[in-house]
C-alpha atoms as a PDB file:
ATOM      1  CA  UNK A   1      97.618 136.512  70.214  1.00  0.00           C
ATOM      2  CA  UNK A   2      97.318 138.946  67.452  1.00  0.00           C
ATOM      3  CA  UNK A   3      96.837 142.765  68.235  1.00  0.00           C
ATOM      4  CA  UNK A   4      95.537 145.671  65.489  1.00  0.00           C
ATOM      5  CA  UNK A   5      97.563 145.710  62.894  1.00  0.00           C
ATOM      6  CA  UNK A   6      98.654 142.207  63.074  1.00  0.00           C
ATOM      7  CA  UNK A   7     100.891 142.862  65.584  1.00  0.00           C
ATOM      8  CA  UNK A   8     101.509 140.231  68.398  1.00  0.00           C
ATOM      9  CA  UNK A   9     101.702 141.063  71.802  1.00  0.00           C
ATOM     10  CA  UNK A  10     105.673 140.955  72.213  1.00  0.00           C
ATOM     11  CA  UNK A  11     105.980 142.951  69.043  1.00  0.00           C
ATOM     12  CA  UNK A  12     103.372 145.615  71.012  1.00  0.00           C
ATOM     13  CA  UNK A  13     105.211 145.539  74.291  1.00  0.00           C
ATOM     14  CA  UNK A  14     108.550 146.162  72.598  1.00  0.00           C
ATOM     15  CA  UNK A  15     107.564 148.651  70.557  1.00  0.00           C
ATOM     16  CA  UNK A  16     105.885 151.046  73.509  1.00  0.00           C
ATOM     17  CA  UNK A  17     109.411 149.926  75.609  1.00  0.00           C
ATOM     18  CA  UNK A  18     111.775 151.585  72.546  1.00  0.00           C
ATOM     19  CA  UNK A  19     108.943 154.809  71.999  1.00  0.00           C
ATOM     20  CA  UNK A  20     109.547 155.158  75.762  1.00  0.00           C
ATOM     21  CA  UNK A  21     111.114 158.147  77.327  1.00  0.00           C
ATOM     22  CA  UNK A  22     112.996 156.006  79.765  1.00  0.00           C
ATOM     23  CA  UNK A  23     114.439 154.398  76.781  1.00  0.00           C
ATOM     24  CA  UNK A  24     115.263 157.177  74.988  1.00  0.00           C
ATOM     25  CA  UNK A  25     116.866 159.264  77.752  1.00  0.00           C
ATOM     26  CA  UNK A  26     118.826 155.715  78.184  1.00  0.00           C
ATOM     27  CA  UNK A  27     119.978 155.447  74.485  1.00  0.00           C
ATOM     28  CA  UNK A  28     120.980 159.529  74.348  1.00  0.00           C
ATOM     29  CA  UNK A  29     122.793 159.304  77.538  1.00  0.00           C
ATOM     30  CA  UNK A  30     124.840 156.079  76.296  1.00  0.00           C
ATOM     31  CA  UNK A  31     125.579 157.835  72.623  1.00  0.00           C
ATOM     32  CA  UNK A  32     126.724 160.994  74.494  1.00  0.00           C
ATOM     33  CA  UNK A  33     128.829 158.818  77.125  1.00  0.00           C
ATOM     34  CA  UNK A  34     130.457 156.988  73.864  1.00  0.00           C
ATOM     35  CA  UNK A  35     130.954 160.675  71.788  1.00  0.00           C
ATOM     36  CA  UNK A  36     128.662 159.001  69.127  1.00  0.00           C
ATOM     37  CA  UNK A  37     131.112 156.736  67.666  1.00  0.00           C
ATOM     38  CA  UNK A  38     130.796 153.432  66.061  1.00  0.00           C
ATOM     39  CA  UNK A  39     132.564 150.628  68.064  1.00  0.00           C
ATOM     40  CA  UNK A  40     133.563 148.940  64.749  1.00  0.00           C
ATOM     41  CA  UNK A  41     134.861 151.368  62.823  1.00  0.00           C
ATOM     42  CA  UNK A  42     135.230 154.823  64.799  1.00  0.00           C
ATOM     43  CA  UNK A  43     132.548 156.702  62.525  1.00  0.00           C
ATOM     44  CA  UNK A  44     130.213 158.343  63.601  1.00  0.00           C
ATOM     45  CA  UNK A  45     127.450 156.035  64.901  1.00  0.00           C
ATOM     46  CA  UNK A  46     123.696 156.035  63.718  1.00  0.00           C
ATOM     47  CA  UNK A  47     121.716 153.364  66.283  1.00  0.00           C
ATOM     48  CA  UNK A  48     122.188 151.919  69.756  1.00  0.00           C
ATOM     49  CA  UNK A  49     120.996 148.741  69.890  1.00  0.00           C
ATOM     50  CA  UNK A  50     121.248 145.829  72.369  1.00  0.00           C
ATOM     51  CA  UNK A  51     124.061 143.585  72.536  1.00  0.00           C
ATOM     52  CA  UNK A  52     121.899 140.598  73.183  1.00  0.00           C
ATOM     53  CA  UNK A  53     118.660 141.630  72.224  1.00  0.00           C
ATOM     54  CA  UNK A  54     115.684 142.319  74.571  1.00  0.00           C
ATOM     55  CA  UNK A  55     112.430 140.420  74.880  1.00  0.00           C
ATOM     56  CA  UNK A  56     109.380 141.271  76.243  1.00  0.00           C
ATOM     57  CA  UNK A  57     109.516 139.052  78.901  1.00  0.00           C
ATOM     58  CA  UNK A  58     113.097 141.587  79.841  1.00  0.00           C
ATOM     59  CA  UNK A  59     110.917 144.939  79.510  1.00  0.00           C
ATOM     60  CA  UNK A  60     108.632 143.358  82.159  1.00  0.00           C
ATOM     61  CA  UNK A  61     111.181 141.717  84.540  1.00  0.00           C
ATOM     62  CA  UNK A  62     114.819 142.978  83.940  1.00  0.00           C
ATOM     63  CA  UNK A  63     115.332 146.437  83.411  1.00  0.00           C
ATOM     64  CA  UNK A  64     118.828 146.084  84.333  1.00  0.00           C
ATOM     65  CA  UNK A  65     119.296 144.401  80.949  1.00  0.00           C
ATOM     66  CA  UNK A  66     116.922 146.944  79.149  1.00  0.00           C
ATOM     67  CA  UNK A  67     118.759 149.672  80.861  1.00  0.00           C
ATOM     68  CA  UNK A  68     121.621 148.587  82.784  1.00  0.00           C
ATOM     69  CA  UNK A  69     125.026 150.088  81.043  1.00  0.00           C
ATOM     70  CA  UNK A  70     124.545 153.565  83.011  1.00  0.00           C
ATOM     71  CA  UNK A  71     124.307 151.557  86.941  1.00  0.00           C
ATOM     72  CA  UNK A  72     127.660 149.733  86.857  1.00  0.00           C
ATOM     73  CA  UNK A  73     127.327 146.704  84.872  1.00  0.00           C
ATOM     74  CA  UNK A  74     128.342 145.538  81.844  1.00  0.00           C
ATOM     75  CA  UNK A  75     127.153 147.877  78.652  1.00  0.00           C
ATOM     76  CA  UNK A  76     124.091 145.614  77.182  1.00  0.00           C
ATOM     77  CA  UNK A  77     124.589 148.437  74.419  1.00  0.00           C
ATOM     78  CA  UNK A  78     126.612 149.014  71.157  1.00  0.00           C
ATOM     79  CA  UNK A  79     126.432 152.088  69.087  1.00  0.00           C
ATOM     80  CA  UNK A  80     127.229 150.735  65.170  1.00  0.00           C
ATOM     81  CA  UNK A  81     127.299 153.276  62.132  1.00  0.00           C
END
């Protein structure tokens, strides 16, 4: 199904899940935690991003994987420069 723009409705979903606040106080909070710094070469970082990345059927049904690095599991994020 095809939104304005073109746009699909997974491509919609993700987009309002990374323009998010929730998301954003989740990625700031993880970049802080990790002093900014690339985990592959120790510069200074420039995007978190998902390990394995998200779908829309995660925003909807598992924040834990959207969010989860800050609750005691496993970081689902990397920061890379």
């Amino acid at each position: 199904m095809l939104l304005e723009g073109g746009l699909t409705l997974s491509t919609g979903i993700l987009r309002t899940f990374y323009a998010s606040t929730a998301w954003k106080k989740c990625r700031d909070a993880f970049f802080n935690a990790k002093f900014g710094l690339c985990e592959d070469c120790g510069s200074l970082g420039e995007i978190v991003h998902h390990i394995k990345p998200i779908t829309a059927s995660d925003v909807r049904t598992n924040p834990d994987k959207c969010y989860g690095w800050d609750i005691g599991h496993a970081p689902p994020h990397r920061i890379v420069y």
